[in-house]
N, C-alpha and C. Protein backbone atom coordinates (compact mmCIF):
# COMPACT_ATOMS: atom_id res chain seq x y z
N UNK A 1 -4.03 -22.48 38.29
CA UNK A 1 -5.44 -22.74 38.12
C UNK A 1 -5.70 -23.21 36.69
N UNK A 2 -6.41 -24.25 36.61
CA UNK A 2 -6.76 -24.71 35.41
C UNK A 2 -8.09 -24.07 34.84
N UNK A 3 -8.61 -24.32 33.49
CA UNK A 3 -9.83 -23.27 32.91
C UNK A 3 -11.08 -23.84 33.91
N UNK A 4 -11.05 -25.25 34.34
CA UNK A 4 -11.97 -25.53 35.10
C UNK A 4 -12.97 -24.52 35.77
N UNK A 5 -11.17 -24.48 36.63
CA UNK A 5 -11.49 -23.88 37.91
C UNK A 5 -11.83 -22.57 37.49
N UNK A 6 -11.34 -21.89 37.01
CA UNK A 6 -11.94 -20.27 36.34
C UNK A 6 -12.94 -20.65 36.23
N UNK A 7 -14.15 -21.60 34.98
CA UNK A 7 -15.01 -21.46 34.65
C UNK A 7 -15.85 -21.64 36.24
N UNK A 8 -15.11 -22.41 37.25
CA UNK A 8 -16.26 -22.47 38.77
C UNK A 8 -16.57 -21.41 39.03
N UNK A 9 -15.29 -20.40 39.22
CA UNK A 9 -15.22 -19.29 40.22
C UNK A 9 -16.46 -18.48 39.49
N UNK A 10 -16.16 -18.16 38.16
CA UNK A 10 -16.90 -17.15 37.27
C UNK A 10 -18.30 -18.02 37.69
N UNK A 11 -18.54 -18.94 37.73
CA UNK A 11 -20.41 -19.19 37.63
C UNK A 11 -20.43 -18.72 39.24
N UNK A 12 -19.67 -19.63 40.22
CA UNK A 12 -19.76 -19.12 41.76
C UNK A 12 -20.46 -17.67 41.90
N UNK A 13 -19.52 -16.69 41.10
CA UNK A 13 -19.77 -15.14 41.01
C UNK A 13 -21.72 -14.89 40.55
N UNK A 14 -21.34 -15.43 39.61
CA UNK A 14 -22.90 -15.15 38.86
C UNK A 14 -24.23 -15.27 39.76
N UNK A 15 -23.91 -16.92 40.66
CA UNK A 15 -24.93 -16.90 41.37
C UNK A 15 -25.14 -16.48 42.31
N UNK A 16 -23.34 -15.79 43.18
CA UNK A 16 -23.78 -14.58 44.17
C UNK A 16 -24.65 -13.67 44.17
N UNK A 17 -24.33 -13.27 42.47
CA UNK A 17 -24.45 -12.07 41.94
C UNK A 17 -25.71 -11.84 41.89
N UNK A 18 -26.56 -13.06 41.27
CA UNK A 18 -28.16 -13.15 41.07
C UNK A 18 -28.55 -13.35 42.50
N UNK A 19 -28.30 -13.78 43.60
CA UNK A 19 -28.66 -13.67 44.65
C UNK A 19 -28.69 -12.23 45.54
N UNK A 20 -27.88 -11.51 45.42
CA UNK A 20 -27.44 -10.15 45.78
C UNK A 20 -28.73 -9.39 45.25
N UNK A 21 -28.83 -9.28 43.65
CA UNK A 21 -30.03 -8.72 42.96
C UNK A 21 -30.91 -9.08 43.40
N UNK A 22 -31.21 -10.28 43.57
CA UNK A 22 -32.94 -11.04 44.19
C UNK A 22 -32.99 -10.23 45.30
N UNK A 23 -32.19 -10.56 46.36
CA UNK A 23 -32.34 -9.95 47.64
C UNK A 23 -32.55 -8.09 47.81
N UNK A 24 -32.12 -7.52 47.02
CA UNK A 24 -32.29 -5.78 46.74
C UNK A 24 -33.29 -5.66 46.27
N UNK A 25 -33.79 -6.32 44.88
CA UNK A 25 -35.37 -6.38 45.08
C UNK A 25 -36.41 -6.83 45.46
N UNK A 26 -36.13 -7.55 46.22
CA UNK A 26 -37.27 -8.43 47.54
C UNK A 26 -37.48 -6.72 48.43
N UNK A 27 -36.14 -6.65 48.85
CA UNK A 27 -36.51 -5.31 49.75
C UNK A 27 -36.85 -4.01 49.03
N UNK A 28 -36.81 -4.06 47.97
CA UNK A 28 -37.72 -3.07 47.08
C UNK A 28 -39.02 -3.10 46.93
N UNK A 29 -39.41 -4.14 47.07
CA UNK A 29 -41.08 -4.53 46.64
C UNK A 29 -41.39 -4.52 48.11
N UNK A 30 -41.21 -4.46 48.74
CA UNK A 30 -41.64 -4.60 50.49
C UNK A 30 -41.76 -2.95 50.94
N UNK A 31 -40.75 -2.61 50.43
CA UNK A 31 -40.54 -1.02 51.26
C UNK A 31 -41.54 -0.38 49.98
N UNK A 32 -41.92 -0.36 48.77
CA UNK A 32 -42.76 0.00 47.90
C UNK A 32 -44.41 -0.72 48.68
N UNK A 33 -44.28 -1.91 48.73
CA UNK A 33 -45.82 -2.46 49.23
C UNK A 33 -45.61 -1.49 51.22
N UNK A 34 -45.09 -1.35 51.59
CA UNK A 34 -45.32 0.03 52.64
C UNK A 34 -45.39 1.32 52.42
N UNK A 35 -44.76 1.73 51.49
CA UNK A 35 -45.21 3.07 51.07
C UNK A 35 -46.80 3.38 51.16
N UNK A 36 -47.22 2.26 50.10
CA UNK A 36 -48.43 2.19 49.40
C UNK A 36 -49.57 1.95 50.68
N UNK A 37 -49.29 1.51 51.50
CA UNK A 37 -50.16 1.62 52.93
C UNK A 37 -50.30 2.54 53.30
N UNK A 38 -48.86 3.21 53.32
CA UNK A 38 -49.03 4.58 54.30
C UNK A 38 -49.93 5.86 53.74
N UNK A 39 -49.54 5.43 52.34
CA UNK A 39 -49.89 6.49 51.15
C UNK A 39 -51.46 5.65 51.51
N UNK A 40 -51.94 5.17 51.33
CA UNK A 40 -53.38 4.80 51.98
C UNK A 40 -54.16 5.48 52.81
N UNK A 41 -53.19 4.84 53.67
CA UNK A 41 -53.83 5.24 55.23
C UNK A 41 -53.99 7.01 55.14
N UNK A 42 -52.62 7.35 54.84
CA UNK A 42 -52.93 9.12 55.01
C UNK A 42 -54.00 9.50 53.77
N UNK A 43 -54.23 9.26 52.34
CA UNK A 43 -55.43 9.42 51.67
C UNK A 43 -56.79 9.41 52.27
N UNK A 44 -57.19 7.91 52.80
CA UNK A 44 -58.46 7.85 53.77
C UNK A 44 -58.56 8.81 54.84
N UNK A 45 -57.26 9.05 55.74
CA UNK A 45 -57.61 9.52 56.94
C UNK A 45 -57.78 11.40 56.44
N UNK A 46 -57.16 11.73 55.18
CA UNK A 46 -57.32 13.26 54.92
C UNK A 46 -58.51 13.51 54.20
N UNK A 47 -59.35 14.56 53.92
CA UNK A 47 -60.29 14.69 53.50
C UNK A 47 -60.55 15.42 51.87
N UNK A 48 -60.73 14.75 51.03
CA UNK A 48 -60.30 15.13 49.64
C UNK A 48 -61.13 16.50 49.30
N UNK A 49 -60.49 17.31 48.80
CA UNK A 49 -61.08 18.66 48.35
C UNK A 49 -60.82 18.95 47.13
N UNK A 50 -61.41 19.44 46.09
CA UNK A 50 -61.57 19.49 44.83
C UNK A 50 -62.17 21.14 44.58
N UNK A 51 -61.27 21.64 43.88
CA UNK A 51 -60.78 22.69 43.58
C UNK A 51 -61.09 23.03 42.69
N UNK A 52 -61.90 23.12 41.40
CA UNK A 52 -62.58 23.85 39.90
C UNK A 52 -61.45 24.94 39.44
N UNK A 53 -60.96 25.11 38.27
CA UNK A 53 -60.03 26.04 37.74
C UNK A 53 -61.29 27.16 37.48
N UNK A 54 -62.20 27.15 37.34
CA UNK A 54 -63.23 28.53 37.17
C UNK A 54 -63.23 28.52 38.60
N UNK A 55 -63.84 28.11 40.15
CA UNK A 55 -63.50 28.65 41.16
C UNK A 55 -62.29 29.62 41.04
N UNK A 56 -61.33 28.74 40.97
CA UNK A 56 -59.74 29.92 41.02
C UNK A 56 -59.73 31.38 40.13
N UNK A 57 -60.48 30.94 39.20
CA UNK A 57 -60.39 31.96 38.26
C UNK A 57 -61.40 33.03 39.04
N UNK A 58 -62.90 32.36 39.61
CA UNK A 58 -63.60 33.87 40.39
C UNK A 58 -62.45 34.49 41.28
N UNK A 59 -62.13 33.74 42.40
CA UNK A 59 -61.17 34.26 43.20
C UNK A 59 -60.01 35.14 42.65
N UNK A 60 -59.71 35.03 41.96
CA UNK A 60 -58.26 35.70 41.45
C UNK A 60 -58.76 37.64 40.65
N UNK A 61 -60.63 37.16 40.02
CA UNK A 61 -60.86 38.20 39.46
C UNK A 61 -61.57 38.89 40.33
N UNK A 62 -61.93 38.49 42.37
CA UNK A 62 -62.58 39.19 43.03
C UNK A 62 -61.31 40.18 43.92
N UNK A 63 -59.52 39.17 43.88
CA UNK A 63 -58.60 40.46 44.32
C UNK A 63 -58.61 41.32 43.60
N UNK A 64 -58.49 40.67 42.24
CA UNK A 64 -58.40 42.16 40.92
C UNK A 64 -58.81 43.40 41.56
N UNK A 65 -60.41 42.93 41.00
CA UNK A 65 -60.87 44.01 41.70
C UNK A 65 -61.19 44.68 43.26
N UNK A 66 -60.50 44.27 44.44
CA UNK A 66 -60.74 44.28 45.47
C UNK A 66 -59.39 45.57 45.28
N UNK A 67 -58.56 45.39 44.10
CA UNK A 67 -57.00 46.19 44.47
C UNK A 67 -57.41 47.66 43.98
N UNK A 68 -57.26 48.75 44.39
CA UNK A 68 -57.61 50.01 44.29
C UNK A 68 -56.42 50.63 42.80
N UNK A 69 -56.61 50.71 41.59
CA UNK A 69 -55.58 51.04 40.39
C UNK A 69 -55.53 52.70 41.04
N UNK A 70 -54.16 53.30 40.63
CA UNK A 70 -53.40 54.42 40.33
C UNK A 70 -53.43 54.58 39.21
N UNK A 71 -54.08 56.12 38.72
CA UNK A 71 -53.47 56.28 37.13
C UNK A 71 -52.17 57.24 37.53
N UNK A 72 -50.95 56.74 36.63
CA UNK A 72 -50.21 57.77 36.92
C UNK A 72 -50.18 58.46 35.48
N UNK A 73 -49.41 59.65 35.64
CA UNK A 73 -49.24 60.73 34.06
C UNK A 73 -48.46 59.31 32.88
N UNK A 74 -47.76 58.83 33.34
CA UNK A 74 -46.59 57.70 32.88
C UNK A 74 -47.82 56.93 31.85
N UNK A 75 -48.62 56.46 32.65
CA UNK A 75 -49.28 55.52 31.80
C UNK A 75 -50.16 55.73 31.03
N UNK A 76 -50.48 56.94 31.07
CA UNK A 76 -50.96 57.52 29.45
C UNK A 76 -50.84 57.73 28.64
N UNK A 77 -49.20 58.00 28.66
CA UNK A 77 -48.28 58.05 27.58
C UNK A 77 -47.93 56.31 26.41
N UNK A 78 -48.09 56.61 25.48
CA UNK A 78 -47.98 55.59 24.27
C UNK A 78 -46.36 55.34 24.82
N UNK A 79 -45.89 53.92 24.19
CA UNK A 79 -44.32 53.65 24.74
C UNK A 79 -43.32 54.58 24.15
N UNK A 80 -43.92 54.72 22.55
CA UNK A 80 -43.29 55.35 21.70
C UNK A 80 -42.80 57.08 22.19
N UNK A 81 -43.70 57.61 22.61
CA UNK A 81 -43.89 58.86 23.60
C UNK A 81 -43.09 58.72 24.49
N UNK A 82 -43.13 57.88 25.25
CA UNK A 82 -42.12 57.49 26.83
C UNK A 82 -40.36 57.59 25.90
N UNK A 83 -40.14 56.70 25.43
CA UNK A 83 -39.23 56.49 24.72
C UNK A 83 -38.54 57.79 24.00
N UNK A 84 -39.42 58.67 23.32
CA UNK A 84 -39.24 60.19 22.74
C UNK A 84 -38.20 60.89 23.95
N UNK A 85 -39.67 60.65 24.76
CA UNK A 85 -39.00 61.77 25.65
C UNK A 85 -37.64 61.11 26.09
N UNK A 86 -37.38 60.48 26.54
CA UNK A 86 -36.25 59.85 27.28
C UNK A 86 -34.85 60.42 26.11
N UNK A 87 -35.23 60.54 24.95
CA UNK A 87 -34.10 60.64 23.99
C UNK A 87 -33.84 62.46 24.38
N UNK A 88 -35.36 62.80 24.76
CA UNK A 88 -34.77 64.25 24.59
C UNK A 88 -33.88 65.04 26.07
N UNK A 89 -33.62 63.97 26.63
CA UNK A 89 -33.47 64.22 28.44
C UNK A 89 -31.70 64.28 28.46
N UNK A 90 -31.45 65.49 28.90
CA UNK A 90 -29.89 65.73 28.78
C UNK A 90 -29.68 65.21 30.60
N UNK A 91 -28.52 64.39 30.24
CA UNK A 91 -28.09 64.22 31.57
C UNK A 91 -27.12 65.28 32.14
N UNK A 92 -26.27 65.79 31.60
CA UNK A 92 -25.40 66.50 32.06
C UNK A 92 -26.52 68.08 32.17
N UNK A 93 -27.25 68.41 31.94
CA UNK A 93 -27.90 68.99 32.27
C UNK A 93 -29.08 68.70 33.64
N UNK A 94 -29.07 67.85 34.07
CA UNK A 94 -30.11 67.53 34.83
C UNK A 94 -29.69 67.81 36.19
N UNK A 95 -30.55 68.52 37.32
CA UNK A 95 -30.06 69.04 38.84
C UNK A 95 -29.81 67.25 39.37
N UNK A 96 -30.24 66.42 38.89
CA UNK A 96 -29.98 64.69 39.87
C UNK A 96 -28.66 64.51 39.16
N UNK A 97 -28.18 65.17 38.83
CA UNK A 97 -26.60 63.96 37.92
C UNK A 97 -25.52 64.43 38.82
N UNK A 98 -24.77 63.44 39.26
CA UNK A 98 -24.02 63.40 40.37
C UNK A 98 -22.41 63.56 39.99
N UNK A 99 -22.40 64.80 40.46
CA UNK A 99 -20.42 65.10 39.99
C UNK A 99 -19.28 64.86 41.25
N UNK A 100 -19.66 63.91 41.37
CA UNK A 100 -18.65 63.22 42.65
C UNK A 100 -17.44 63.88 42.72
């Protein structure tokens, strides 16, 4: 083969090549311009509802209070207190510690 012919083959390639690309995005812009219908059609045909972040916020503060609180002894205690005690708690003394 002479450089000719190389330089044919190599352009031959190129304009496959740009043809290949044209053609992948032809069918890109087609299957995108259908999306965009469908995405249409289902927008119009659903019924838009609009939602306020203060709505959400009443709702969220009418479960609050709809939920009945427990005080337990636990949560009266400061962490620092919780924590105390826990230091003063012998395990090997305790009736739950398990001597397998």
């Amino acid at each position: 083969m002479n450089q000719q012919d190389k330089f044919m083959q190599v352009q031959n390639q190129i304009r496959e090549n740009s043809m290949q690309v044209r053609d992948y995005l032809d069918d890109l812009n087609k299957w995108q311009d259908e999306m965009k219908e469908k995405d249409s059609k289902i927008t119009k045909a659903a019924p838009v509802v609009t939602y306020s972040a203060s709505q959400k916020n009443e709702e969220q503060k009418q479960e609050v209070e709809q939920k009945p609180t427990k005080k337990y002894k636990r949560d009266c205690n400061t962490t620092t207190d919780y924590y105390k005690a826990w230091d003063k708690f012998n395990v090997v003394l305790s009736p739950h510690t398990f001597l397998g």
